[in-house]
PDB file of N, CA and C in Angstrom:
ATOM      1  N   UNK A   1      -7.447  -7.462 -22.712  1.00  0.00           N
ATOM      2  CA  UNK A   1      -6.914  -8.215 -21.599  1.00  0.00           C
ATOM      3  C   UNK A   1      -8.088  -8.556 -20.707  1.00  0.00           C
ATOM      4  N   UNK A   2      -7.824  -9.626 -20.130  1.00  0.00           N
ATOM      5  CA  UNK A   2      -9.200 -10.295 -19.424  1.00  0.00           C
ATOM      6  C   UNK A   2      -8.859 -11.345 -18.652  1.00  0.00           C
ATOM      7  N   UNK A   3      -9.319 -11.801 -17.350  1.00  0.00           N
ATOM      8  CA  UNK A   3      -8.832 -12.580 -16.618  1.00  0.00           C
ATOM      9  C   UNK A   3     -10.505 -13.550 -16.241  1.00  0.00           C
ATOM     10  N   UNK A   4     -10.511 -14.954 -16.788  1.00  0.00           N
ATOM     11  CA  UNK A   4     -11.892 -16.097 -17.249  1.00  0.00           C
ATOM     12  C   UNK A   4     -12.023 -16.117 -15.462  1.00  0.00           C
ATOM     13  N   UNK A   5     -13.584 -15.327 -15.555  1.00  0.00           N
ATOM     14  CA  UNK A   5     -14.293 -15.292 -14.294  1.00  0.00           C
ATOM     15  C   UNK A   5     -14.193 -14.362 -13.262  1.00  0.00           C
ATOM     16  N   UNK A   6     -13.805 -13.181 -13.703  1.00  0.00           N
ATOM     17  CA  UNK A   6     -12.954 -12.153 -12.611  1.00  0.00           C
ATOM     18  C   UNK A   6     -13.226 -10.997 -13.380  1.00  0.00           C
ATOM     19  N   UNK A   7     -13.831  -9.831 -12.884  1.00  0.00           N
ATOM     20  CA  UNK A   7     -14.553  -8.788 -13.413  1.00  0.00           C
ATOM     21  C   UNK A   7     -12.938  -7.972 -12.894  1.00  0.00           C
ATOM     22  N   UNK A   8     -12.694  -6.974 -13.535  1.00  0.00           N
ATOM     23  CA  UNK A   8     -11.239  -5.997 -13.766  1.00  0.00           C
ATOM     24  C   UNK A   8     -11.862  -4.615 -13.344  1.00  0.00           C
ATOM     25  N   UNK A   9     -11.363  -4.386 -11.527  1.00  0.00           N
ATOM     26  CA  UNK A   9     -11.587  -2.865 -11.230  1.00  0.00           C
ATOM     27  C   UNK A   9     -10.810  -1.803 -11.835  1.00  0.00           C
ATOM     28  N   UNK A  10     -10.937  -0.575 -13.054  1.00  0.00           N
ATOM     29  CA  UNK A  10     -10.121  -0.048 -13.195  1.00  0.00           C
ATOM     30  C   UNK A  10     -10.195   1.083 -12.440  1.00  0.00           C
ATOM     31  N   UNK A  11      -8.807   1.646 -12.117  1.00  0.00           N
ATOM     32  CA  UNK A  11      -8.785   2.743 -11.191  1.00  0.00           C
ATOM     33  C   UNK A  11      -7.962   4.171 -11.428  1.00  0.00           C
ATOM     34  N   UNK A  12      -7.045   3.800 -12.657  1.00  0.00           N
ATOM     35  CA  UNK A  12      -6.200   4.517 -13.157  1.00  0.00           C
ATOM     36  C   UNK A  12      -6.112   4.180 -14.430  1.00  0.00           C
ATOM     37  N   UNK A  13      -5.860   5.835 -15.479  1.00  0.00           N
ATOM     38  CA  UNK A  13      -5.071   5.083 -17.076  1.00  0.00           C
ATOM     39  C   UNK A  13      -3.797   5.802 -17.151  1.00  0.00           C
ATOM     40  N   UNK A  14      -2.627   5.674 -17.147  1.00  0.00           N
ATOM     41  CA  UNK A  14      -1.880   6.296 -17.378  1.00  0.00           C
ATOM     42  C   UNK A  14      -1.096   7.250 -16.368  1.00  0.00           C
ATOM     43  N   UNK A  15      -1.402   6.550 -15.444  1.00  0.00           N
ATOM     44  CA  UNK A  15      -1.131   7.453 -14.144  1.00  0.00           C
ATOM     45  C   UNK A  15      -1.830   8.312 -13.423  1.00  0.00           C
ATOM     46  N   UNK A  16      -2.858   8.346 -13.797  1.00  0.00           N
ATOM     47  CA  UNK A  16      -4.400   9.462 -13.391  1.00  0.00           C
ATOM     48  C   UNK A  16      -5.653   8.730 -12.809  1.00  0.00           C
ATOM     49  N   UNK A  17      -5.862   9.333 -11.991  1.00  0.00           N
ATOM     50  CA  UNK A  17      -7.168   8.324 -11.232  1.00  0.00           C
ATOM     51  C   UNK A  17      -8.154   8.263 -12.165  1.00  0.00           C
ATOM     52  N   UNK A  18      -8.933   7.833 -12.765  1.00  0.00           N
ATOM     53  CA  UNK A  18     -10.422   8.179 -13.136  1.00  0.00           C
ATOM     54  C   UNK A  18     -11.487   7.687 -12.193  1.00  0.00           C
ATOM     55  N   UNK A  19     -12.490   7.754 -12.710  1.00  0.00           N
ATOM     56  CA  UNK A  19     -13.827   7.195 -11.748  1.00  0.00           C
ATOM     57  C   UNK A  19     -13.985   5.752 -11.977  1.00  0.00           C
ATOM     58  N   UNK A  20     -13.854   4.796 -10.604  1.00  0.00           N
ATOM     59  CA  UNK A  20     -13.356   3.276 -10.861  1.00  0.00           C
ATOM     60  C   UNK A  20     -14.617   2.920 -11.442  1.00  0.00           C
ATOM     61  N   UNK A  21     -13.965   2.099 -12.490  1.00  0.00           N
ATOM     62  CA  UNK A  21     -15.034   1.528 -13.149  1.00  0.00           C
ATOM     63  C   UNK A  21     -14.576  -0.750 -13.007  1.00  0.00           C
ATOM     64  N   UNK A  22     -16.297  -0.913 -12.744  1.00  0.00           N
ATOM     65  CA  UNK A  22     -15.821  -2.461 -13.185  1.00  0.00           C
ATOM     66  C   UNK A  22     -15.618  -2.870 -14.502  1.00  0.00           C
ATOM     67  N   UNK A  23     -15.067  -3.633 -15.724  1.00  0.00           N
ATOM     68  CA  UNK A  23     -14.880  -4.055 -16.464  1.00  0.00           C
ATOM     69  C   UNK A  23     -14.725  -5.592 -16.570  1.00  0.00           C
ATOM     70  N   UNK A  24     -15.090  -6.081 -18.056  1.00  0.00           N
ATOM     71  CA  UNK A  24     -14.944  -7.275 -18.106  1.00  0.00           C
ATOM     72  C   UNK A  24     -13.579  -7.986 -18.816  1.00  0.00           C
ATOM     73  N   UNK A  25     -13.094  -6.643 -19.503  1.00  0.00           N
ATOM     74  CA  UNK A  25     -11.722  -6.533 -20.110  1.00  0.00           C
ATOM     75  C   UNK A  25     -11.062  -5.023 -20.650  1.00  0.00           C
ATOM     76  N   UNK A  26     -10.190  -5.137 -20.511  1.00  0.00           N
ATOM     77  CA  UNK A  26      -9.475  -3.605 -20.987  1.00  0.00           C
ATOM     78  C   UNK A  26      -8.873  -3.788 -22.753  1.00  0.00           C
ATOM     79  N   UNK A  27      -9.149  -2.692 -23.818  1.00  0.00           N
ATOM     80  CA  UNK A  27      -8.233  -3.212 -24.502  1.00  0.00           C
ATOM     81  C   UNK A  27      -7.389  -1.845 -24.537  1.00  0.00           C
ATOM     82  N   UNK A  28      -6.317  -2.528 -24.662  1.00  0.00           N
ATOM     83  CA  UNK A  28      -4.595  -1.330 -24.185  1.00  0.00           C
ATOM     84  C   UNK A  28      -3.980  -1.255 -25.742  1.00  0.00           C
ATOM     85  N   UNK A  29      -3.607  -0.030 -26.116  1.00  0.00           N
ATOM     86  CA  UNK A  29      -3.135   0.125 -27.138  1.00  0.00           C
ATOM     87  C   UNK A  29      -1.486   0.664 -26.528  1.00  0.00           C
ATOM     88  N   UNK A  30      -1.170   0.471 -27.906  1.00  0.00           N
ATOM     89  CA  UNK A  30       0.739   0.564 -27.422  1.00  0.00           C
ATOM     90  C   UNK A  30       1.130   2.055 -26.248  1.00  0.00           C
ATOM     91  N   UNK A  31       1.659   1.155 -25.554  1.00  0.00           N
ATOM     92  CA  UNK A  31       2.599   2.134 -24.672  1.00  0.00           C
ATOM     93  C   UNK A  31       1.050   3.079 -23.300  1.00  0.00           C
ATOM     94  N   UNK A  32      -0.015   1.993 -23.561  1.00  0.00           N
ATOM     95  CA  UNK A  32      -1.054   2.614 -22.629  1.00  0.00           C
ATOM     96  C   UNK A  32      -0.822   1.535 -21.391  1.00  0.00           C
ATOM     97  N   UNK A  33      -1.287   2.229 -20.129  1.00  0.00           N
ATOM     98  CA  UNK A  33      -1.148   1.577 -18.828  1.00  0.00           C
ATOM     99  C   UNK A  33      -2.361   1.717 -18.198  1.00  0.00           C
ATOM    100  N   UNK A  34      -2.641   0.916 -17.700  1.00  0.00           N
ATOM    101  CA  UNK A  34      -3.940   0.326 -16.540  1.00  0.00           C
ATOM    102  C   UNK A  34      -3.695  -0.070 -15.341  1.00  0.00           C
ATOM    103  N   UNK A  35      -4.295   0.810 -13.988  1.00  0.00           N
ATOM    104  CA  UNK A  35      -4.138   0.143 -12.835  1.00  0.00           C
ATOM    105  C   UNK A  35      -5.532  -0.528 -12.479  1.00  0.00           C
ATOM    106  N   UNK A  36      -5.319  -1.965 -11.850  1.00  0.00           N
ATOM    107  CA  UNK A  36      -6.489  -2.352 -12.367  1.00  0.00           C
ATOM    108  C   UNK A  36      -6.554  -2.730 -10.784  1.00  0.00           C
ATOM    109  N   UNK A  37      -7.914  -3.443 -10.020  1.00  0.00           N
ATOM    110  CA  UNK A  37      -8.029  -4.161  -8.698  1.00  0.00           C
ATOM    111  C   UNK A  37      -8.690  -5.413  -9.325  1.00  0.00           C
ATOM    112  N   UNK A  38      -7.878  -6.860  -8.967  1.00  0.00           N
ATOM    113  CA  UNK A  38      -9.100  -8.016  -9.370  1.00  0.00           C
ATOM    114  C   UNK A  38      -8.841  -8.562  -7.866  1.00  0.00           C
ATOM    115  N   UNK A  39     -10.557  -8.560  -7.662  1.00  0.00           N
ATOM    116  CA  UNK A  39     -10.911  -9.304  -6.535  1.00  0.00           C
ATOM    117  C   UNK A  39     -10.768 -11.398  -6.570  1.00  0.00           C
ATOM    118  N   UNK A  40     -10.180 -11.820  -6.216  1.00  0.00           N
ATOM    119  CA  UNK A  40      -9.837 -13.028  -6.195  1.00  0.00           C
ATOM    120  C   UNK A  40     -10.628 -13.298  -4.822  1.00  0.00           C
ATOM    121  N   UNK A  41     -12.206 -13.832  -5.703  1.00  0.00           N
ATOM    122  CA  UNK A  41     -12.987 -14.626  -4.868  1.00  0.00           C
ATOM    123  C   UNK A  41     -13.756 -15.403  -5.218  1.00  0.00           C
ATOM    124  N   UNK A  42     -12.923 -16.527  -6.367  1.00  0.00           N
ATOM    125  CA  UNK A  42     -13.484 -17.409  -7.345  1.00  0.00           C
ATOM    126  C   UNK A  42     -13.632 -18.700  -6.645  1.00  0.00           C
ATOM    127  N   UNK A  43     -13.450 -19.802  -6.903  1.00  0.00           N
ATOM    128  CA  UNK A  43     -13.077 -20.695  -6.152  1.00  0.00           C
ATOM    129  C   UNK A  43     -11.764 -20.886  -6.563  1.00  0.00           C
ATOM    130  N   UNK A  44     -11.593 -21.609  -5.658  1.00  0.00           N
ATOM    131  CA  UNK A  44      -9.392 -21.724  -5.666  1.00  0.00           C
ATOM    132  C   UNK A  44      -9.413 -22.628  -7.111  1.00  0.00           C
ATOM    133  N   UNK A  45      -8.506 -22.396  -7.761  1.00  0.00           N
ATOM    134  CA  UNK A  45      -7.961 -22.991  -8.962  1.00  0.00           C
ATOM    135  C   UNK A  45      -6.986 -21.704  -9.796  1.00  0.00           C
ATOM    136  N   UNK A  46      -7.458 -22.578 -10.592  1.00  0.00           N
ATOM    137  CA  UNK A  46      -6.274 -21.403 -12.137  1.00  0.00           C
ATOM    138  C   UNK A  46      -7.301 -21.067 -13.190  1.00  0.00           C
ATOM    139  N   UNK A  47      -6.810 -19.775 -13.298  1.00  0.00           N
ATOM    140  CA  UNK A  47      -7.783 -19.287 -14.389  1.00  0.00           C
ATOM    141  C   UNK A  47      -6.780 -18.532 -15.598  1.00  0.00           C
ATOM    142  N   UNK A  48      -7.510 -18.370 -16.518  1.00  0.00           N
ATOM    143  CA  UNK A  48      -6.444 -17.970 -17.862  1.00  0.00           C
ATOM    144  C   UNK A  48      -6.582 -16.109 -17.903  1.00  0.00           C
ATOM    145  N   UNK A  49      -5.204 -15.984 -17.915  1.00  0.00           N
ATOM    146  CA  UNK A  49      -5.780 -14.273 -18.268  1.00  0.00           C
ATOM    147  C   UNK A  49      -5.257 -14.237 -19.657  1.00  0.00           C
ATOM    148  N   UNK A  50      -6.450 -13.222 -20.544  1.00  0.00           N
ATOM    149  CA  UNK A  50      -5.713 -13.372 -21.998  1.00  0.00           C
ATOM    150  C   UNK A  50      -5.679 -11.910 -22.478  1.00  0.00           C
ATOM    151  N   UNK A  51      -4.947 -11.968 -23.363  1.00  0.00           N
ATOM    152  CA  UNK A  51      -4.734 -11.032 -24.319  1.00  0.00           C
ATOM    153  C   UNK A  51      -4.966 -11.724 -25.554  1.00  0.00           C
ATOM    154  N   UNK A  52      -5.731 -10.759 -26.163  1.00  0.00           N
ATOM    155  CA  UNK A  52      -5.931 -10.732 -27.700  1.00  0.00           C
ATOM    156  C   UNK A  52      -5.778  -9.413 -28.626  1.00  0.00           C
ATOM    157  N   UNK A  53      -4.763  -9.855 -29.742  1.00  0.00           N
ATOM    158  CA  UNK A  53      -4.444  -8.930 -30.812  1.00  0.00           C
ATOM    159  C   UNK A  53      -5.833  -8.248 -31.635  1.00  0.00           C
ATOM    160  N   UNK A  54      -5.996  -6.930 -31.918  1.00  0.00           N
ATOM    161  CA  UNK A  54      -6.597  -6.725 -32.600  1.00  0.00           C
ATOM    162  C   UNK A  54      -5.983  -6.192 -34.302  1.00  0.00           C
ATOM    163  N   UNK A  55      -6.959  -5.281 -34.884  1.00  0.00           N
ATOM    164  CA  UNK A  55      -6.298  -4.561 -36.274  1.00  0.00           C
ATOM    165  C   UNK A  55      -5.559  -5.754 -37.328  1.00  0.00           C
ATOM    166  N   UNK A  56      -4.397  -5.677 -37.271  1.00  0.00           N
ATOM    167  CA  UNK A  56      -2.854  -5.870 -37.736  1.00  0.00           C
ATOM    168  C   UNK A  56      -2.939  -7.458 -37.231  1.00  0.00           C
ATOM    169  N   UNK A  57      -3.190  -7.749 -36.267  1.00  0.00           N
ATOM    170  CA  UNK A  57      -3.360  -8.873 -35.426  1.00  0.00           C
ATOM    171  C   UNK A  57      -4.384  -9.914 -35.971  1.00  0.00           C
ATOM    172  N   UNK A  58      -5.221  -9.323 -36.419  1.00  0.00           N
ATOM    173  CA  UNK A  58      -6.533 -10.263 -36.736  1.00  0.00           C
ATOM    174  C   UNK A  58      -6.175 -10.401 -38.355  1.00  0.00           C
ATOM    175  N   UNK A  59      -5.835 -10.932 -38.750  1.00  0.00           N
ATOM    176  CA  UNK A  59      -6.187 -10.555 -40.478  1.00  0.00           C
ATOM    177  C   UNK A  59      -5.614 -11.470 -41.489  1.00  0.00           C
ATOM    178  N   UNK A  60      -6.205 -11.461 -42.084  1.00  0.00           N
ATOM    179  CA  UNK A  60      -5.727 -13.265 -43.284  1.00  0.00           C
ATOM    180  C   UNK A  60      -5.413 -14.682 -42.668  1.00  0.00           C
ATOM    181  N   UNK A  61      -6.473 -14.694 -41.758  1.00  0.00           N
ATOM    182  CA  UNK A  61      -6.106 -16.160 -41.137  1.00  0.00           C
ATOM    183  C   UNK A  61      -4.954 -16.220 -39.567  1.00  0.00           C
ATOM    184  N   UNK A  62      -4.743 -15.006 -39.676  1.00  0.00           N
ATOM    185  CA  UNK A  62      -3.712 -15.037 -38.150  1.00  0.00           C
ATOM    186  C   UNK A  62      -4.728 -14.382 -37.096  1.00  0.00           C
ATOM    187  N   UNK A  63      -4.674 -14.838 -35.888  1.00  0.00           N
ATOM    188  CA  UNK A  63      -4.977 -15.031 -34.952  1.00  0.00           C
ATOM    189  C   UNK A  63      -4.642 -14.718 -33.715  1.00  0.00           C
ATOM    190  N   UNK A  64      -3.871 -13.602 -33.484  1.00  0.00           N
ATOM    191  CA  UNK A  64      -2.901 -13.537 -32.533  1.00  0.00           C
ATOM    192  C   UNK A  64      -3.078 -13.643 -30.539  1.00  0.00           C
ATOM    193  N   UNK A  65      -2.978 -14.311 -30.057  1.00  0.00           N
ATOM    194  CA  UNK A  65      -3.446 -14.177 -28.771  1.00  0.00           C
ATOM    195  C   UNK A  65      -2.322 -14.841 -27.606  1.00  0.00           C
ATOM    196  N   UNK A  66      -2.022 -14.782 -26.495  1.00  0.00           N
ATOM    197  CA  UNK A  66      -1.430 -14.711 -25.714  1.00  0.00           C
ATOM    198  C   UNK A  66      -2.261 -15.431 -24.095  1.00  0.00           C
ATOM    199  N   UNK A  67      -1.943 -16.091 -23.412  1.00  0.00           N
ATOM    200  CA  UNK A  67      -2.544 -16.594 -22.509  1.00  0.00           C
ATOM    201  C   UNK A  67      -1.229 -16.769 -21.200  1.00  0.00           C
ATOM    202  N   UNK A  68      -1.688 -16.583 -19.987  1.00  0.00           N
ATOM    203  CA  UNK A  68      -0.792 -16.096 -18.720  1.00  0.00           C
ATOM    204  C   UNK A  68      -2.048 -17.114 -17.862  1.00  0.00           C
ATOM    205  N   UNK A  69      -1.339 -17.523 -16.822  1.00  0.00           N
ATOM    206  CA  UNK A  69      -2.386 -17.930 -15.757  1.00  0.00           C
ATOM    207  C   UNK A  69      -2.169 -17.536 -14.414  1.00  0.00           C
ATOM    208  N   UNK A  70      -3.478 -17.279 -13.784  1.00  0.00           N
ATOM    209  CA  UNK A  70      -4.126 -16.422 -12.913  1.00  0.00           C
ATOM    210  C   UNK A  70      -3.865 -17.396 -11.957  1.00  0.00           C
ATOM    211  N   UNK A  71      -3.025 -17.783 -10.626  1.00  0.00           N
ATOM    212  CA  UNK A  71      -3.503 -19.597  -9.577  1.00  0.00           C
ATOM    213  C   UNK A  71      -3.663 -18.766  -8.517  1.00  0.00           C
ATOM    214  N   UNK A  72      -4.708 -19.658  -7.665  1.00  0.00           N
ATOM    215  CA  UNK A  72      -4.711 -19.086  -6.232  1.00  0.00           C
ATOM    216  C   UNK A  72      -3.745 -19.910  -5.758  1.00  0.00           C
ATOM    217  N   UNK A  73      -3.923 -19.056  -4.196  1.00  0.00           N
ATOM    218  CA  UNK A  73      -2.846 -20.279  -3.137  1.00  0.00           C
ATOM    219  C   UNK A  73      -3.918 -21.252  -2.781  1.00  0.00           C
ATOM    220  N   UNK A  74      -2.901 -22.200  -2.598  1.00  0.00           N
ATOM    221  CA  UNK A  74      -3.870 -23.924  -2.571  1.00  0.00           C
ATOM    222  C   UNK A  74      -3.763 -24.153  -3.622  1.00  0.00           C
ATOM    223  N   UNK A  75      -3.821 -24.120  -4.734  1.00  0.00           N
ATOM    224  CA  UNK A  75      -4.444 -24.513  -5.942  1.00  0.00           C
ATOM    225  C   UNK A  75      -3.720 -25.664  -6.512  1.00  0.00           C
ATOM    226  N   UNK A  76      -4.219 -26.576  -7.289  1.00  0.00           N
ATOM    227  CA  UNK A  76      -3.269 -27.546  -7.800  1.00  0.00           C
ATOM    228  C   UNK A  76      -2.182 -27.410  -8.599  1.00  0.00           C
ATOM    229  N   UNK A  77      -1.811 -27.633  -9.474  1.00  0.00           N
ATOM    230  CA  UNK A  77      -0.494 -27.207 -10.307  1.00  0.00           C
ATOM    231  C   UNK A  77      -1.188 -27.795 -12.123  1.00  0.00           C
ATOM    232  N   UNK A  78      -2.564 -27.953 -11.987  1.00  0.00           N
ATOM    233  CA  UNK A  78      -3.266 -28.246 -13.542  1.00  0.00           C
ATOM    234  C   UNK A  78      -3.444 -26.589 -14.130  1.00  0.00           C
ATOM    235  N   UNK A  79      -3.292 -26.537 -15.256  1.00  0.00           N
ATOM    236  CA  UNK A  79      -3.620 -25.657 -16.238  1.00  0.00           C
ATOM    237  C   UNK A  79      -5.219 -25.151 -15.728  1.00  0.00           C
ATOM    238  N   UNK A  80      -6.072 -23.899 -15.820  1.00  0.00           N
ATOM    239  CA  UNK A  80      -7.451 -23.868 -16.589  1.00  0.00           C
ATOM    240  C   UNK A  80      -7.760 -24.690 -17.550  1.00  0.00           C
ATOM    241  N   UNK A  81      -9.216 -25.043 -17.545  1.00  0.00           N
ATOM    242  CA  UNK A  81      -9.744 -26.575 -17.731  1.00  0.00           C
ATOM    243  C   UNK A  81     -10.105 -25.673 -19.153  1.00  0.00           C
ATOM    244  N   UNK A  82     -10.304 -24.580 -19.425  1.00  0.00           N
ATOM    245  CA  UNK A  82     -11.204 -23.456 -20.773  1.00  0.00           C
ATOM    246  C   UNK A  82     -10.236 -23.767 -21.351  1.00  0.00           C
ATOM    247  N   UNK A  83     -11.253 -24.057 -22.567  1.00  0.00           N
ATOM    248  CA  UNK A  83      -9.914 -23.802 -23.843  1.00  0.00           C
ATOM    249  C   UNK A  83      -8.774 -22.387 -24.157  1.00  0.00           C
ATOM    250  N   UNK A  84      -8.288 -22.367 -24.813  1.00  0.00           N
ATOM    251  CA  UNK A  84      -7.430 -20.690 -24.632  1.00  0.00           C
ATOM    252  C   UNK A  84      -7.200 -20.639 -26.361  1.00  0.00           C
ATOM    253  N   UNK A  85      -8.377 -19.994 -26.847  1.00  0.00           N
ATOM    254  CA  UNK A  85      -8.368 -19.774 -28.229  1.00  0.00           C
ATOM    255  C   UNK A  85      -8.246 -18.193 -28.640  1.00  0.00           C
ATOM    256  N   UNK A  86      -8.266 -18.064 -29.656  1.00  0.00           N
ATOM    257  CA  UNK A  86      -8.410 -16.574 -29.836  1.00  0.00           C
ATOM    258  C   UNK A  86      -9.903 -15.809 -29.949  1.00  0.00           C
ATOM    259  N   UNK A  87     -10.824 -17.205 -30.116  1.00  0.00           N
ATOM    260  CA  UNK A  87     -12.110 -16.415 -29.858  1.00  0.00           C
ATOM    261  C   UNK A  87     -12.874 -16.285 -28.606  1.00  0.00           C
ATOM    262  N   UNK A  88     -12.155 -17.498 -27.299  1.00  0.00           N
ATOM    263  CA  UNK A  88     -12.297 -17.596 -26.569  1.00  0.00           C
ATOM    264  C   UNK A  88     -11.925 -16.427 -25.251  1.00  0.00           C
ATOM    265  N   UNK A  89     -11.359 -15.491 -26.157  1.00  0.00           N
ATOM    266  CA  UNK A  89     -10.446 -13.872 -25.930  1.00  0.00           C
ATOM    267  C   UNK A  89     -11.378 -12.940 -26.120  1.00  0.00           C
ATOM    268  N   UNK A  90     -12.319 -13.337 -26.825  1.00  0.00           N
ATOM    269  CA  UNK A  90     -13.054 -12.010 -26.839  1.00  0.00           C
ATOM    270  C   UNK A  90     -14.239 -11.773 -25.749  1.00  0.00           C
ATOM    271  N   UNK A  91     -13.724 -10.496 -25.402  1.00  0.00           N
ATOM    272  CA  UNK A  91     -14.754 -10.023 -24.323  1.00  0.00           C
ATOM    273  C   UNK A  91     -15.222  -8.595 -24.485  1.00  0.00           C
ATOM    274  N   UNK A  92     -16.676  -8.080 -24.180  1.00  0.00           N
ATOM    275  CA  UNK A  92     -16.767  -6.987 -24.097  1.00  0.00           C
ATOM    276  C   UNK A  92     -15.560  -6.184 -22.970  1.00  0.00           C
ATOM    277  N   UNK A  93     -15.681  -5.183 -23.676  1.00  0.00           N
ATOM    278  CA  UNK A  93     -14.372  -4.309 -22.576  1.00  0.00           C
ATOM    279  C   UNK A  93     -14.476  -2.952 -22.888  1.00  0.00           C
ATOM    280  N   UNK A  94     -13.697  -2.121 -22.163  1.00  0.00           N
ATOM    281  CA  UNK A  94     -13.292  -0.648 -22.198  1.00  0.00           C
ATOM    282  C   UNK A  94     -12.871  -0.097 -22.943  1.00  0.00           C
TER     283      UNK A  94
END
């Protein structure tokens, strides 16, 4: 999980504080939880937050990925201008 241009404070896994760490993406396996802080101090627009499948997900040509968008207030009502691919998902992460 990853939100294009916005570094992911984590602060909790599972209900437990750990030592906050910045990140550039989390990857969450089933039934895991993340409390995360994103500082929204991009410039105003929309940005894509994605998820990408791994394992099971990646394999013989499937691709699996998921895209949500991030808008500030003000912002226009256009999509993120980034493409939203599945390789465009990959980020170093946690």
């Amino acid at each position: 999980m990853s939100i294009d241009d916005h570094r992911l404070l984590v602060v909790a896994t599972d209900s437990a504080a750990v030592e906050p760490i910045e990140v550039d993406s989390i990857i969450l396996n089933a039934g895991e939880r993340y409390d995360i802080v994103v500082t929204a101090n991009q410039t105003v627009g929309s940005y894509w937050i994605r998820f990408r499948g791994l394992a099971f997900c990646n394999r013989n040509g499937v691709e699996v990925h998921q895209e949500a968008i991030l808008r500030y207030e003000d912002a226009d009502g256009a999509p993120p201008t980034a493409n939203n691919t599945y390789q465009e998902a990959d980020r170093e992460g946690l």
